[in-house]
C-alpha atoms as a PDB file:
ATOM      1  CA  UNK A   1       0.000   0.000   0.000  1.00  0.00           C
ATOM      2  CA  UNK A   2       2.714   2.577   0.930  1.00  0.00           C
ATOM      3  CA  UNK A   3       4.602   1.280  -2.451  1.00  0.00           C
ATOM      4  CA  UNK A   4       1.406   2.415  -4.320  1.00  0.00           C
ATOM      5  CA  UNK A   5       0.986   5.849  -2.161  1.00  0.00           C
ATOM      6  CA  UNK A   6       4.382   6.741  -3.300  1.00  0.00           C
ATOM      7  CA  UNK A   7       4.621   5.817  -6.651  1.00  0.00           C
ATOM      8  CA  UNK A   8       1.462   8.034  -6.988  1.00  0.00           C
ATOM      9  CA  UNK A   9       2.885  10.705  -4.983  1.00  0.00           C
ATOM     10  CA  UNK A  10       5.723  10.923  -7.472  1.00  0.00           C
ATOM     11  CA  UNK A  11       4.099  10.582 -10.617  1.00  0.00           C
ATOM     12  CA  UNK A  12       1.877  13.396  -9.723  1.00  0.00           C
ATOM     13  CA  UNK A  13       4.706  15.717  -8.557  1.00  0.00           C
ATOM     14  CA  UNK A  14       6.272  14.411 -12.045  1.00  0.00           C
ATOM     15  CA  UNK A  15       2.903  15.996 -13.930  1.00  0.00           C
ATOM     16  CA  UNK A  16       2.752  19.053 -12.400  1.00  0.00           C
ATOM     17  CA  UNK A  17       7.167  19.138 -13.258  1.00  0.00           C
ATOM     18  CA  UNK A  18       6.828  18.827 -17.032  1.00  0.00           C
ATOM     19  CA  UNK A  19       3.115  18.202 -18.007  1.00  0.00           C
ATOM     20  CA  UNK A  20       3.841  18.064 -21.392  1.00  0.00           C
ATOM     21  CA  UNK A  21       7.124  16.167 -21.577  1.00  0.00           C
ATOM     22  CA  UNK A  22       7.149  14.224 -24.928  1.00  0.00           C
ATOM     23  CA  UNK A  23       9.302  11.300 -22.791  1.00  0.00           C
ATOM     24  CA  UNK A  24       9.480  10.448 -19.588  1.00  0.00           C
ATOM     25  CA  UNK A  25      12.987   8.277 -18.119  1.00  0.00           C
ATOM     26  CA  UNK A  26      12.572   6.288 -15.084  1.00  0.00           C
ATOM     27  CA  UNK A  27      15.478   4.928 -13.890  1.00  0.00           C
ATOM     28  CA  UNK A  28      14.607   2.872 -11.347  1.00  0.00           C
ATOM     29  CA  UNK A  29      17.430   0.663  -8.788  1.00  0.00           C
ATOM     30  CA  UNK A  30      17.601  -2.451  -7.217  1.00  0.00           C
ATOM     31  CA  UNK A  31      15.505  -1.627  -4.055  1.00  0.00           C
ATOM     32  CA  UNK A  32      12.300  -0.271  -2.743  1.00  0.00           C
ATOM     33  CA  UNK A  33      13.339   3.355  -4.325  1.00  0.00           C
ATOM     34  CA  UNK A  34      13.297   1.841  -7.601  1.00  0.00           C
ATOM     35  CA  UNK A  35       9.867   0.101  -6.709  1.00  0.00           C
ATOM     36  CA  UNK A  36       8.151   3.502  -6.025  1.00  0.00           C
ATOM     37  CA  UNK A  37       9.741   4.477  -9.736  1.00  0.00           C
ATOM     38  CA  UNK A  38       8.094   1.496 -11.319  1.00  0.00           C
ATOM     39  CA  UNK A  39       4.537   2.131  -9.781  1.00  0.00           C
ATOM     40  CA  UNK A  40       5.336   5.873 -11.040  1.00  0.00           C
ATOM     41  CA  UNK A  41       6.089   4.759 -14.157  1.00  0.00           C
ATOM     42  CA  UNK A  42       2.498   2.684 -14.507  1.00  0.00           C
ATOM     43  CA  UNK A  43       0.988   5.380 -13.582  1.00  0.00           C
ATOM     44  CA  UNK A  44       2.231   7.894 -16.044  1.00  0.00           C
ATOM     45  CA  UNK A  45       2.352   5.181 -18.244  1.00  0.00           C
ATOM     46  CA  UNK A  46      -1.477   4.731 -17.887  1.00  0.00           C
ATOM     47  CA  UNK A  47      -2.541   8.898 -17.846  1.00  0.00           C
ATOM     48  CA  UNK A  48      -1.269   8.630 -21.356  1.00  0.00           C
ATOM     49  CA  UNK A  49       2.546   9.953 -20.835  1.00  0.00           C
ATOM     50  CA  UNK A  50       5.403   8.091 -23.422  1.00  0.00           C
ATOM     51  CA  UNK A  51       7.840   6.482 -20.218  1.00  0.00           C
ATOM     52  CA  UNK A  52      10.637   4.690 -20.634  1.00  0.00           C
ATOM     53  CA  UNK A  53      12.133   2.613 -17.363  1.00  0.00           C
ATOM     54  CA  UNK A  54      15.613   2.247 -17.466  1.00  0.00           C
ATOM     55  CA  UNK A  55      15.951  -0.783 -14.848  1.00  0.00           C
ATOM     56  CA  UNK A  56      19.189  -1.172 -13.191  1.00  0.00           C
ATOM     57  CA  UNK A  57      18.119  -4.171 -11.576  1.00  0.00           C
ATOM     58  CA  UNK A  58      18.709  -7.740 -10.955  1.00  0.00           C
ATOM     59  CA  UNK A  59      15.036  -8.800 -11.176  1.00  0.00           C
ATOM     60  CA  UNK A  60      15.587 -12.364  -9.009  1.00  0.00           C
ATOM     61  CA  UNK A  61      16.702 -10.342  -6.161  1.00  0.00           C
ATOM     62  CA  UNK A  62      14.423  -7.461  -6.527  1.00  0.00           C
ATOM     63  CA  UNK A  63      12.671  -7.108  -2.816  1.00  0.00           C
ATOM     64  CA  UNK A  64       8.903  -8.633  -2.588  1.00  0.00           C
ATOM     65  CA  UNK A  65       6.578  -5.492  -3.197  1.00  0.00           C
ATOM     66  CA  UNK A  66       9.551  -4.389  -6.343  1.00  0.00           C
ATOM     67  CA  UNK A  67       8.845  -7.220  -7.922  1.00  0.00           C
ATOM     68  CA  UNK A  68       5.432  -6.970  -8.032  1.00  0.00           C
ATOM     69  CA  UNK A  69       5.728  -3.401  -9.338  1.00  0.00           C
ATOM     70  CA  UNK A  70       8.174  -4.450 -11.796  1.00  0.00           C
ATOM     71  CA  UNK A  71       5.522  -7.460 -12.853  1.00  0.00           C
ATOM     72  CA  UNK A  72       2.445  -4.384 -12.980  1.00  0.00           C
ATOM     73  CA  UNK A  73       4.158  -2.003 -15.227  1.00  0.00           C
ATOM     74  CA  UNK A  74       5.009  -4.821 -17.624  1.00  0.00           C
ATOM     75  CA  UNK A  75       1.372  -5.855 -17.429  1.00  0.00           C
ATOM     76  CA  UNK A  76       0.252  -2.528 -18.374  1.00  0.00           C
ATOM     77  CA  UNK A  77       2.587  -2.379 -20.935  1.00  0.00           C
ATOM     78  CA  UNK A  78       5.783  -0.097 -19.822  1.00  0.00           C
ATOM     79  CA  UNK A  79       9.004  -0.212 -22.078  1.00  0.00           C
ATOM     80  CA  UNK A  80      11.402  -1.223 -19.781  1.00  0.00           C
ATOM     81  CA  UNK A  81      15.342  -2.047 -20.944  1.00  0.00           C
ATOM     82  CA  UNK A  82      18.549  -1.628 -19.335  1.00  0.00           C
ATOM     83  CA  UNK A  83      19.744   1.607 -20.845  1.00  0.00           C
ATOM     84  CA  UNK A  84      18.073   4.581 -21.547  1.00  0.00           C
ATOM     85  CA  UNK A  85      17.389   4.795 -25.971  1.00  0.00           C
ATOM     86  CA  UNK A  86      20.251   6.846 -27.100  1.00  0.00           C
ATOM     87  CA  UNK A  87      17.201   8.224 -29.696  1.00  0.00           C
ATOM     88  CA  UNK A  88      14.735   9.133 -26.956  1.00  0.00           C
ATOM     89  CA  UNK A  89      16.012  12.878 -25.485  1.00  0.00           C
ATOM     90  CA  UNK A  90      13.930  12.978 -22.035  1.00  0.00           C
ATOM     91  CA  UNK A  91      11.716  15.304 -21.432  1.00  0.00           C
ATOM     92  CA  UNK A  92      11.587  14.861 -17.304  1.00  0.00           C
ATOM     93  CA  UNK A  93      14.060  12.417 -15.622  1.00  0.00           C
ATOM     94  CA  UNK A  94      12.806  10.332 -12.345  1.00  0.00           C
ATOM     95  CA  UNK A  95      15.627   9.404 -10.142  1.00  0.00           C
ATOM     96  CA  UNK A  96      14.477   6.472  -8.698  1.00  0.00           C
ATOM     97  CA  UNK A  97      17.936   4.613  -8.476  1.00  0.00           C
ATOM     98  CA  UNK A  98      19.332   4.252  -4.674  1.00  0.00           C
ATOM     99  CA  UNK A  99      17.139   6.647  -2.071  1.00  0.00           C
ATOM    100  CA  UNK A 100      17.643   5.455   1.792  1.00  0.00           C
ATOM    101  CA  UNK A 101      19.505   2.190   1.377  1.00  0.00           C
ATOM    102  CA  UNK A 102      22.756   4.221  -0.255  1.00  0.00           C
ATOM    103  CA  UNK A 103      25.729   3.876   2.109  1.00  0.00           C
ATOM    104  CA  UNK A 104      28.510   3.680  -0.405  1.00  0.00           C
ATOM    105  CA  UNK A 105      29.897   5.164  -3.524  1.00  0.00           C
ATOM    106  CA  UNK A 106      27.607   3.609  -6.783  1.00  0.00           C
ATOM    107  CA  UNK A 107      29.822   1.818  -8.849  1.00  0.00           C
ATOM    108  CA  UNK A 108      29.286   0.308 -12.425  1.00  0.00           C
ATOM    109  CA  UNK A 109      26.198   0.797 -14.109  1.00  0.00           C
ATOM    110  CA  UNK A 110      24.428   2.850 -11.090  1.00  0.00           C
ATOM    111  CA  UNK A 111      27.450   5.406 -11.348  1.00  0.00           C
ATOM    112  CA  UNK A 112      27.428   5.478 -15.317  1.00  0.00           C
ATOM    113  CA  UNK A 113      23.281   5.978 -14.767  1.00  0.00           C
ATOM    114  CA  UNK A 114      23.743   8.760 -12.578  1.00  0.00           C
ATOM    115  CA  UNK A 115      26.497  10.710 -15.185  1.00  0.00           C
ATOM    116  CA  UNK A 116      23.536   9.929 -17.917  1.00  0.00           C
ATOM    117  CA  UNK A 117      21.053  11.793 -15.579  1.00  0.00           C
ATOM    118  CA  UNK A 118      23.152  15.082 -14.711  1.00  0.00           C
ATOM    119  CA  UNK A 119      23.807  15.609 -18.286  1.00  0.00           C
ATOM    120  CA  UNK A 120      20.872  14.722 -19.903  1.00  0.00           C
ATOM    121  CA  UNK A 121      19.322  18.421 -19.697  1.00  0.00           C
ATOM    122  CA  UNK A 122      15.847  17.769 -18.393  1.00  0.00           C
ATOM    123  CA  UNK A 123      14.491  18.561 -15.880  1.00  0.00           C
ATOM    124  CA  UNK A 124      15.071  16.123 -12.596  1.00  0.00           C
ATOM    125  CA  UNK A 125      12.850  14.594  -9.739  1.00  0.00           C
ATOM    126  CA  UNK A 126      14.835  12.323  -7.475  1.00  0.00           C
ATOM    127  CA  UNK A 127      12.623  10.108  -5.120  1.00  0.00           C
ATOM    128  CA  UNK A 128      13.291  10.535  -1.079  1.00  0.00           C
ATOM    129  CA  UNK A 129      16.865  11.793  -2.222  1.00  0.00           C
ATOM    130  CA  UNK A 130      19.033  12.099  -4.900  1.00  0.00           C
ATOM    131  CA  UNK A 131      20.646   9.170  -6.099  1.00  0.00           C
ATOM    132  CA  UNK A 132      24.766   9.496  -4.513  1.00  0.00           C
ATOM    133  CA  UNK A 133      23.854  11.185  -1.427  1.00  0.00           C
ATOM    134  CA  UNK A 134      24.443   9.907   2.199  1.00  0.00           C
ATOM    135  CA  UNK A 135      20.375  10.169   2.981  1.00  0.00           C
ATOM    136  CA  UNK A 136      21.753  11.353   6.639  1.00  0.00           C
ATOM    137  CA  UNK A 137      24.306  13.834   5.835  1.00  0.00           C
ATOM    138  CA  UNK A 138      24.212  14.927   2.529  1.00  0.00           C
ATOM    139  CA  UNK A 139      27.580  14.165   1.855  1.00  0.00           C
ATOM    140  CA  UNK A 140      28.052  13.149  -2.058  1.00  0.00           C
ATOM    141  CA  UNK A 141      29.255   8.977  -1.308  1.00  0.00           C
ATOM    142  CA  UNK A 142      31.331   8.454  -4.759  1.00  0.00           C
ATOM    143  CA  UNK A 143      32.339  10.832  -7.576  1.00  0.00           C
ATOM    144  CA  UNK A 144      29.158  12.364  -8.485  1.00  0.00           C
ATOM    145  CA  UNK A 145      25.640  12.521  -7.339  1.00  0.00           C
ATOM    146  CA  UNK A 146      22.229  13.571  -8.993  1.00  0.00           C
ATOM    147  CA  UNK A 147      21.493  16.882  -9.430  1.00  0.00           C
ATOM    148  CA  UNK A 148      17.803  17.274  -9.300  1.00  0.00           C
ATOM    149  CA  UNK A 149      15.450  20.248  -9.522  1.00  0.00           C
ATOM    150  CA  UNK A 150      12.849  18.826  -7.361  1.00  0.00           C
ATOM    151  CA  UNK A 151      13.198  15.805  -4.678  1.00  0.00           C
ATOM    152  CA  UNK A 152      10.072  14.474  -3.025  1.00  0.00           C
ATOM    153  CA  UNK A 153      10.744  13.299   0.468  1.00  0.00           C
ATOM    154  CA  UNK A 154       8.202  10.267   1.516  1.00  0.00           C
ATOM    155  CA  UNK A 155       7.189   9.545   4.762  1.00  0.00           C
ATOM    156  CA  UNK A 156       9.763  11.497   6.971  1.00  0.00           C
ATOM    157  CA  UNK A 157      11.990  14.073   5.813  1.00  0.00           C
ATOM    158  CA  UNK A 158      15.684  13.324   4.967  1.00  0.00           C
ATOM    159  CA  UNK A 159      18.098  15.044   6.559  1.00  0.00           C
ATOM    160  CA  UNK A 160      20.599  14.836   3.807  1.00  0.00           C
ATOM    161  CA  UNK A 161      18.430  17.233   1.693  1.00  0.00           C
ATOM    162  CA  UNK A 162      19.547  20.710   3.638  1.00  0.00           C
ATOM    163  CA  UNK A 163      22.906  19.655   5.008  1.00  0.00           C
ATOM    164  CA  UNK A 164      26.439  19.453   3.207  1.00  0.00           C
ATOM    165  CA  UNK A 165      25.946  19.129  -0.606  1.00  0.00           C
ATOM    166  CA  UNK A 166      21.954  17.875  -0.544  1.00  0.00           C
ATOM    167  CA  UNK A 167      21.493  21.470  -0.915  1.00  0.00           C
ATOM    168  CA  UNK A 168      22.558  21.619  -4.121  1.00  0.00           C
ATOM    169  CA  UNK A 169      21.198  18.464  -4.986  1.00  0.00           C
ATOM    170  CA  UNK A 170      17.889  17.728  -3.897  1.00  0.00           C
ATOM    171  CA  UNK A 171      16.475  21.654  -5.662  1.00  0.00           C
ATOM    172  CA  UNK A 172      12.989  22.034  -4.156  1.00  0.00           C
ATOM    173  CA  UNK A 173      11.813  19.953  -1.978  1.00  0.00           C
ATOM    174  CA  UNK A 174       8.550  18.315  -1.307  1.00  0.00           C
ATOM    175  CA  UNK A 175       7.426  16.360   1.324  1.00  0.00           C
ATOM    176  CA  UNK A 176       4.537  13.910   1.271  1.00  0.00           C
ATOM    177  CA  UNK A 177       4.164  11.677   4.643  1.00  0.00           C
ATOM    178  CA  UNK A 178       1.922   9.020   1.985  1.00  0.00           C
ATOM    179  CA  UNK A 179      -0.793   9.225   4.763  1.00  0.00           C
ATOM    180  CA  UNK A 180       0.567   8.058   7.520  1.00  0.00           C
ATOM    181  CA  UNK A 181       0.512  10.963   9.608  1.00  0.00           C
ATOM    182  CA  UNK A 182      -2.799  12.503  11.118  1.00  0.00           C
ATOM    183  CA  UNK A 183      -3.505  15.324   8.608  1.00  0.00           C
ATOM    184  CA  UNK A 184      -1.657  13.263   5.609  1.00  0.00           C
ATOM    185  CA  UNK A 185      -0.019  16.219   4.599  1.00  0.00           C
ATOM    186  CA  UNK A 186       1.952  16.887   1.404  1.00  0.00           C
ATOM    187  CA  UNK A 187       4.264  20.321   2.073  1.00  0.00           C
ATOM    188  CA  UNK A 188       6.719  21.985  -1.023  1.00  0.00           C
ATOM    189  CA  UNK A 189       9.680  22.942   1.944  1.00  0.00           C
ATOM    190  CA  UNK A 190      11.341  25.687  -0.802  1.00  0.00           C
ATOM    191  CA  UNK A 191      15.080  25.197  -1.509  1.00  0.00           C
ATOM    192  CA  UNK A 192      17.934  26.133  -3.690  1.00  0.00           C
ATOM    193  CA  UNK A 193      20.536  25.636  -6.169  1.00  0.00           C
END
């Protein structure tokens, strides 16, 4: 259920970002994060939006409630492939690659993801917190993390969005606590690059 609340959550925030963005990217990780991409991308996918998930996943080990987001946008009929179409210039980019559970510096394909995103020139939305950043500090973990106009923080805010370098990365943020706080609320908490 919270899976579903989020991946709602961001594809709405994603709407009112670029409403008439020819293509949407989703790149979407290995965890939960990516999960709440996938249901976003279903979504969009289904209010008539062209998205593309770029899945950076192993699907075997993808986590229970993943999987069966994974298995809902491919019944509704969401491209999904394992790098973004070099022919296909984005019009909105959802980070949905490592939120919370990043602790170290991405490596491989996640790293070479993230360069793709920060130089794409659309517009970015990361999910909880940009893909790179220590959730807690804001530190940047490797060489480079995303740079995103727009982060929406689910359930409880992230520290690592207005400390150290999450400044400059997470752009505006928005907070949405998915209803599981009294008055449900959904806040935009300002920001800058």
């Amino acid at each position: 259920t919270l899976m579903a609340r989020a991946g709602l959550a961001v594809a709405q925030v994603a709407m009112a970002m670029a409403p008439h963005a020819r293509v949407v990217h989703v790149f979407a990780g290995p965890g939960n994060n990516g999960g709440d991409g996938l249901v976003a991308a279903r979504e969009l996918h289904c209010a008539g939006q062209n998205v593309q998930v770029i899945l950076l996943a192993d699907v075997e080990c993808l986590p229970a409630d993943a999987a069966a987001a994974l298995k809902a946008a491919e019944n509704a009929g969401v491209p999904i492939a394992s790098a973004a179409p070099a022919s296909q210039a984005p019009g909105l980019v959802i980070d949905a690659l490592l939120g919370l559970g990043a602790s170290r510096a991405p490596a491989g394909a996640l790293a070479h993801a993230i360069a793709q995103i920060n130089t794409c020139g659309a517009p970015v939305l990361a999910v909880d917190i940009p893909s790179g950043m220590h959730p807690d500090t804001g530190a940047v973990l490797g060489q480079a993390a995303v740079l995103a106009q727009t982060s929406l923080s689910l359930l409880t805010l992230k520290p690592g969005c207005f400390t150290h370098q999450g400044r400059d990365h997470a752009g505006t943020v928005w907070f949405d606590t998915l209803g599981t706080a009294a008055d449900g609320c959904t806040a935009w908490l300002g920001g800058h690059r």
